[in-house]
C-alpha atoms as a PDB file:
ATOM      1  CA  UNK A   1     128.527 179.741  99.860  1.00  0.00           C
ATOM      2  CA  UNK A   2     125.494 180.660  97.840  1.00  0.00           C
ATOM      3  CA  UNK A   3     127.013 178.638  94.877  1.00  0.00           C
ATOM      4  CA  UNK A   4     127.210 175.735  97.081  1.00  0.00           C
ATOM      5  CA  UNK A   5     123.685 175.720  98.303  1.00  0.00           C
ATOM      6  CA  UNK A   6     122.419 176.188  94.487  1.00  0.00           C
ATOM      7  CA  UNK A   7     124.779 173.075  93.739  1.00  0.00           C
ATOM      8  CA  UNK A   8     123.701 171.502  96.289  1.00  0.00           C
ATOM      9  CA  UNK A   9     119.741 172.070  95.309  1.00  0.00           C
ATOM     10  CA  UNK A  10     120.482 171.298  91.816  1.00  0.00           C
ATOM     11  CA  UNK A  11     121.981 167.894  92.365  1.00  0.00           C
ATOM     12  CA  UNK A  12     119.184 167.359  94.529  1.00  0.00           C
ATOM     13  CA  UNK A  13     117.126 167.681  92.032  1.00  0.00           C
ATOM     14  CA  UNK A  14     118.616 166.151  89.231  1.00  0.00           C
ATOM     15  CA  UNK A  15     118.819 162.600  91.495  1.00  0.00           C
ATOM     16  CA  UNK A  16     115.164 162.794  92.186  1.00  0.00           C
ATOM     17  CA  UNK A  17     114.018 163.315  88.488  1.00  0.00           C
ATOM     18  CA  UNK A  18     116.675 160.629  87.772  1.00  0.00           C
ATOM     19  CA  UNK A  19     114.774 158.411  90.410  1.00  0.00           C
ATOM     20  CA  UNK A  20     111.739 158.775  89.458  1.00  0.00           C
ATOM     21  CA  UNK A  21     112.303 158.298  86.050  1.00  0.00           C
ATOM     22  CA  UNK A  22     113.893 155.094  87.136  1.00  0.00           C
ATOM     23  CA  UNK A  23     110.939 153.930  88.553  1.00  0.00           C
ATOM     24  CA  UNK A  24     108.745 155.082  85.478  1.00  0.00           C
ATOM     25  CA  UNK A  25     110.516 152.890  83.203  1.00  0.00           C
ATOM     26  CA  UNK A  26     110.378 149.713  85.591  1.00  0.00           C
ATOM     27  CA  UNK A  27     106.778 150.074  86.069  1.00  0.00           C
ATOM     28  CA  UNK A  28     106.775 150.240  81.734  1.00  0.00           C
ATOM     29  CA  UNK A  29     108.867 147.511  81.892  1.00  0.00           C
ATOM     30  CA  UNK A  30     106.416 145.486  84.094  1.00  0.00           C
ATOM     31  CA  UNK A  31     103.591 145.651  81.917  1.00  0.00           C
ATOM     32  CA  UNK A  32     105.367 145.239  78.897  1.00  0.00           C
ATOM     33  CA  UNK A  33     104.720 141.951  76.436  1.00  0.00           C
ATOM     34  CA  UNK A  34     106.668 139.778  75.055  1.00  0.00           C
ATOM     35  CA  UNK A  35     107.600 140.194  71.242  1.00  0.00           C
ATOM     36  CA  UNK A  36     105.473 138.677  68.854  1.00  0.00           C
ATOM     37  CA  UNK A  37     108.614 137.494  66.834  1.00  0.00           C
ATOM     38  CA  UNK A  38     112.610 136.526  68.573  1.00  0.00           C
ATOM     39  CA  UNK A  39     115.362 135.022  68.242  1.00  0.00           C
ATOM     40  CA  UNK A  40     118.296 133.753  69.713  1.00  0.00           C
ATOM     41  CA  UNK A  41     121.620 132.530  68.932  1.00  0.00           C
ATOM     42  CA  UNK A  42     123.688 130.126  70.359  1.00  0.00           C
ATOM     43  CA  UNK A  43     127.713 128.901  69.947  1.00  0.00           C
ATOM     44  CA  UNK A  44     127.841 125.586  69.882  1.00  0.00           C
ATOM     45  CA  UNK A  45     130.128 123.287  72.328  1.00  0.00           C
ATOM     46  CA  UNK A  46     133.817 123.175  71.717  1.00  0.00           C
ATOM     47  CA  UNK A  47     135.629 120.118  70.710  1.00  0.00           C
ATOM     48  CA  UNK A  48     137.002 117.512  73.340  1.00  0.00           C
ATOM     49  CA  UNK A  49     133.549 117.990  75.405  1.00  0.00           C
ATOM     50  CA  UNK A  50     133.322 114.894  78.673  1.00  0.00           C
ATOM     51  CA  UNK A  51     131.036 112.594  77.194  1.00  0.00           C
ATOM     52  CA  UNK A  52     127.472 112.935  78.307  1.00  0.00           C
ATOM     53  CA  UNK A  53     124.910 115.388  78.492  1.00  0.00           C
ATOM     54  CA  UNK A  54     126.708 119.263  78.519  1.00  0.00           C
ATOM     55  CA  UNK A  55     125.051 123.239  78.689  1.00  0.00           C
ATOM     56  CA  UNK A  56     125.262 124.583  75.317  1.00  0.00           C
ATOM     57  CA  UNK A  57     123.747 127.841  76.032  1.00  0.00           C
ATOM     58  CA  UNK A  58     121.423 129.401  78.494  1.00  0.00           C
ATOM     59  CA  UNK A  59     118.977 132.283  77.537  1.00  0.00           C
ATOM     60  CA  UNK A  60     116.725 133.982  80.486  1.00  0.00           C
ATOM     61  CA  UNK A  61     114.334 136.678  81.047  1.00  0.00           C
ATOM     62  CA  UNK A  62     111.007 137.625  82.860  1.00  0.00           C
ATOM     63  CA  UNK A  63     109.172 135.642  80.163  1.00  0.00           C
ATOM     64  CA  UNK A  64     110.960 132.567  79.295  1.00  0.00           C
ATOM     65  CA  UNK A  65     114.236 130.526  80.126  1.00  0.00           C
ATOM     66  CA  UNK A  66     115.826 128.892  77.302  1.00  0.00           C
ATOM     67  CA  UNK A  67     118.737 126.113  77.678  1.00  0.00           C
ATOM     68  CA  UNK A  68     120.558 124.763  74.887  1.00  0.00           C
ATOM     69  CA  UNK A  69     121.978 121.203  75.511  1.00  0.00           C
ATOM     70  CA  UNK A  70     123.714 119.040  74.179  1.00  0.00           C
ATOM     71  CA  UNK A  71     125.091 115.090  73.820  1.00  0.00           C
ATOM     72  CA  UNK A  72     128.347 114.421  74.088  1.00  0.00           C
ATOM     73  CA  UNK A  73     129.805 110.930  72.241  1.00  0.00           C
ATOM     74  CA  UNK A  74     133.509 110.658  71.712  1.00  0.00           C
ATOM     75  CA  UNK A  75     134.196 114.217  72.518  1.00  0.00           C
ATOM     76  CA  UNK A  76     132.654 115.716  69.893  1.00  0.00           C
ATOM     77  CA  UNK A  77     128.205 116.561  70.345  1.00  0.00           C
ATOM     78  CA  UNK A  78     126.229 114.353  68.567  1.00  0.00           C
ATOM     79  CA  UNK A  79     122.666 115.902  68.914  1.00  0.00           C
ATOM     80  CA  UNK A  80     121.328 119.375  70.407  1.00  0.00           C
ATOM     81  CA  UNK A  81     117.839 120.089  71.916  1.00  0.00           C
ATOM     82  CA  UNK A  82     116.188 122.944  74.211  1.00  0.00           C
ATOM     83  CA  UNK A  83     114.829 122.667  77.746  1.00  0.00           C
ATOM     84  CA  UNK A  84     111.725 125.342  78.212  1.00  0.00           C
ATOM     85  CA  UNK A  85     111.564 126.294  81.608  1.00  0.00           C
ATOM     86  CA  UNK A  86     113.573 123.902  83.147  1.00  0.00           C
ATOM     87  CA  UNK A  87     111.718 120.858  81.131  1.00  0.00           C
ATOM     88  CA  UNK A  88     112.046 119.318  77.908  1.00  0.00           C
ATOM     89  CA  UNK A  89     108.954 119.842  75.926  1.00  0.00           C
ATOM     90  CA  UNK A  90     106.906 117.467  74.035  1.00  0.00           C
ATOM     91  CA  UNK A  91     108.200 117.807  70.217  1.00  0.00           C
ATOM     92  CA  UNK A  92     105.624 119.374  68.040  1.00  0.00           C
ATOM     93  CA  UNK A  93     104.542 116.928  65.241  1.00  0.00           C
ATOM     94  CA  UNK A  94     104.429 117.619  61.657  1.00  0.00           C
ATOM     95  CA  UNK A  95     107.486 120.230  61.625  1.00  0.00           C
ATOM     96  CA  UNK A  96     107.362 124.235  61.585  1.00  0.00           C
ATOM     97  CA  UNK A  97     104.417 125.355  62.061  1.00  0.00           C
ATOM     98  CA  UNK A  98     101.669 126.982  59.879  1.00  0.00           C
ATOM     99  CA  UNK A  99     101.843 130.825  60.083  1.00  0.00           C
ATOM    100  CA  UNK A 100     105.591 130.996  61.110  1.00  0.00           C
ATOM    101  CA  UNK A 101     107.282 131.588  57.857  1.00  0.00           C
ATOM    102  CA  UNK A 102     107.179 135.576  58.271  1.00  0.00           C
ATOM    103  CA  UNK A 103     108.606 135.534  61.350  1.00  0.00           C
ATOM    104  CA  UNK A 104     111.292 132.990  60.451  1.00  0.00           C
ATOM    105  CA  UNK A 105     112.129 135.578  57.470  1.00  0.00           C
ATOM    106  CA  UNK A 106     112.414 138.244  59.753  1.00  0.00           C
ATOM    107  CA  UNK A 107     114.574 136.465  61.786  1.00  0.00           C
ATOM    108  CA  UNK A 108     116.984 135.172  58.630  1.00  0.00           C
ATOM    109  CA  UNK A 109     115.613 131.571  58.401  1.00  0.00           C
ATOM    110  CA  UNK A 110     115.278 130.708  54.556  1.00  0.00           C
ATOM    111  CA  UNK A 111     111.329 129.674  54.197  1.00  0.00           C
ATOM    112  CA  UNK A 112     110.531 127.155  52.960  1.00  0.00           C
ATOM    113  CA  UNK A 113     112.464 125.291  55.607  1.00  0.00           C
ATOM    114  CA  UNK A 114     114.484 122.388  55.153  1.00  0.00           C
ATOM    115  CA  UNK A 115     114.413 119.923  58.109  1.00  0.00           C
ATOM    116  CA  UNK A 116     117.683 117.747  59.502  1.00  0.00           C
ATOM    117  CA  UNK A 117     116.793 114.792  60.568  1.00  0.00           C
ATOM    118  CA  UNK A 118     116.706 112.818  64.099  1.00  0.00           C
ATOM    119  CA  UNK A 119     119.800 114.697  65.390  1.00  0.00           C
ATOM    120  CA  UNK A 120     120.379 118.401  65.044  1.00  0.00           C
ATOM    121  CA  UNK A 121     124.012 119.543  64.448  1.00  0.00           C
ATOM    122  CA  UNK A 122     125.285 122.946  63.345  1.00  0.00           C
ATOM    123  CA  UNK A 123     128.162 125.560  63.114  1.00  0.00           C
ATOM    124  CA  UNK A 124     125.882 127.426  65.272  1.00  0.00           C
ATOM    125  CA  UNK A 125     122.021 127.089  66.610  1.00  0.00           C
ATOM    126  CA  UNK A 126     119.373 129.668  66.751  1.00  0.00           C
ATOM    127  CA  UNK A 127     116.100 129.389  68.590  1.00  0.00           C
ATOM    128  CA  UNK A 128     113.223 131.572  67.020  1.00  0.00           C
ATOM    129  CA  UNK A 129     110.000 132.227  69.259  1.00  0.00           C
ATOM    130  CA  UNK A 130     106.617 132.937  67.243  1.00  0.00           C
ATOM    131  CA  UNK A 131     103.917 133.899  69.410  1.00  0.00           C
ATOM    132  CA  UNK A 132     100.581 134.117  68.151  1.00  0.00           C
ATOM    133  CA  UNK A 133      98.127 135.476  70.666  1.00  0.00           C
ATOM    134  CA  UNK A 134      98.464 133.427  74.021  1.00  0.00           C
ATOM    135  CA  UNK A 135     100.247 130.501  71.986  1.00  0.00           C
ATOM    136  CA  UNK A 136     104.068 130.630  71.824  1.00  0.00           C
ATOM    137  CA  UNK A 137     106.566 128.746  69.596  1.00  0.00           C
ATOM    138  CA  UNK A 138     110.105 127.820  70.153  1.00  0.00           C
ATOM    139  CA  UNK A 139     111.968 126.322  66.890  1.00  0.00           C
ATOM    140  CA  UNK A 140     115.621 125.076  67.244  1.00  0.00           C
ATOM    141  CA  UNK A 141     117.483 125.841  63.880  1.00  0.00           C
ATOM    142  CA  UNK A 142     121.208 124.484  63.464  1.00  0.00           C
ATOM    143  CA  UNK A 143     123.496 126.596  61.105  1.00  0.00           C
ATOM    144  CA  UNK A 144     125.288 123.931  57.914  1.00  0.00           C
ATOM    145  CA  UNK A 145     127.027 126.204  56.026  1.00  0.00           C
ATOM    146  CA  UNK A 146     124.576 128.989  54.516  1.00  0.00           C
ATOM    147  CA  UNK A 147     121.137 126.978  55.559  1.00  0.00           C
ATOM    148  CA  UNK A 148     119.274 127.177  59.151  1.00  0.00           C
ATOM    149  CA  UNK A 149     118.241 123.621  58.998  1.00  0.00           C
ATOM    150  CA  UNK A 150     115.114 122.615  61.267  1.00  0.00           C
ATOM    151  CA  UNK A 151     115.365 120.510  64.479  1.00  0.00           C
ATOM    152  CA  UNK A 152     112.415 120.922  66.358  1.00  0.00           C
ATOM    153  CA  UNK A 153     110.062 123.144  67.979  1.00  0.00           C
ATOM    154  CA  UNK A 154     107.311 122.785  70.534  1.00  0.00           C
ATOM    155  CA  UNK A 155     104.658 124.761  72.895  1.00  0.00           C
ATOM    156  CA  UNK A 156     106.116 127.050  75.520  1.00  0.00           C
END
């Protein structure tokens, strides 16, 4: 019976620390910013798609949402972009941006980069966020056989 109670206190115990320390780490968690450098891969669609425009990807969490998309002609995508929080954003002119290119090595992107063209295509697709400060990046990279080839990238 005495074994039972000191069980009984132990387990008692053990769930509290385990509690608190559960709420420890989601208070950390709360406060905690965003990386300064990510990235994130994406599949791309399968073959014999419905024409039109089809989900790609999807990539959430407390600091961004990420959807990869794509256009579908024939059955097979022609062209892939990203929404940003629900929204397209406006394409950032003049390419990658100045100040990226450690980050993009860190992340496996071969600087200097070599851009696509008006449609972005790939074996796979990888979105890299730089964030500088309060000024975030998104770049949309599609994989042709060893290259990450630019596709765009805009404000978040």
């Amino acid at each position: 019976m005495v074994r039972a109670r000191v069980f009984s206190a132990v387990a008692t115990i053990v769930l509290l620390a385990a509690g608190g320390l559960a709420v420890v780490s989601a208070d950390a968690a709360e406060g905690k910013e965003p990386p300064a450098c990510a990235a994130i891969s994406f599949r791309p669609l399968a073959m014999g798609a419905p024409d039109g425009e089809q989900d790609a990807g999807l990539y959430k969490s407390r600091f961004v949402k990420i959807e990869l998309k794509a256009t579908v002609r024939g059955g097979a995508p022609d062209t892939y972009y990203m929404l940003i929080n629900g929204k397209r954003p406006d394409p950032l002119a003049g390419g990658v941006p100045k100040g990226t290119e450690g980050c993009l090595k860190s992340k496996h992107v071969a600087v200097p980069v070599k851009a696509q063209g008006n449609t972005c295509t790939g074996n796979r697709f990888r979105v890299v966020i730089e964030r500088t400060g309060d000024h975030k990046t998104a770049m949309l990279f599609g994989l042709q056989g060893n290259d990450w080839l630019f596709c765009s990238a805009a404000k978040i």
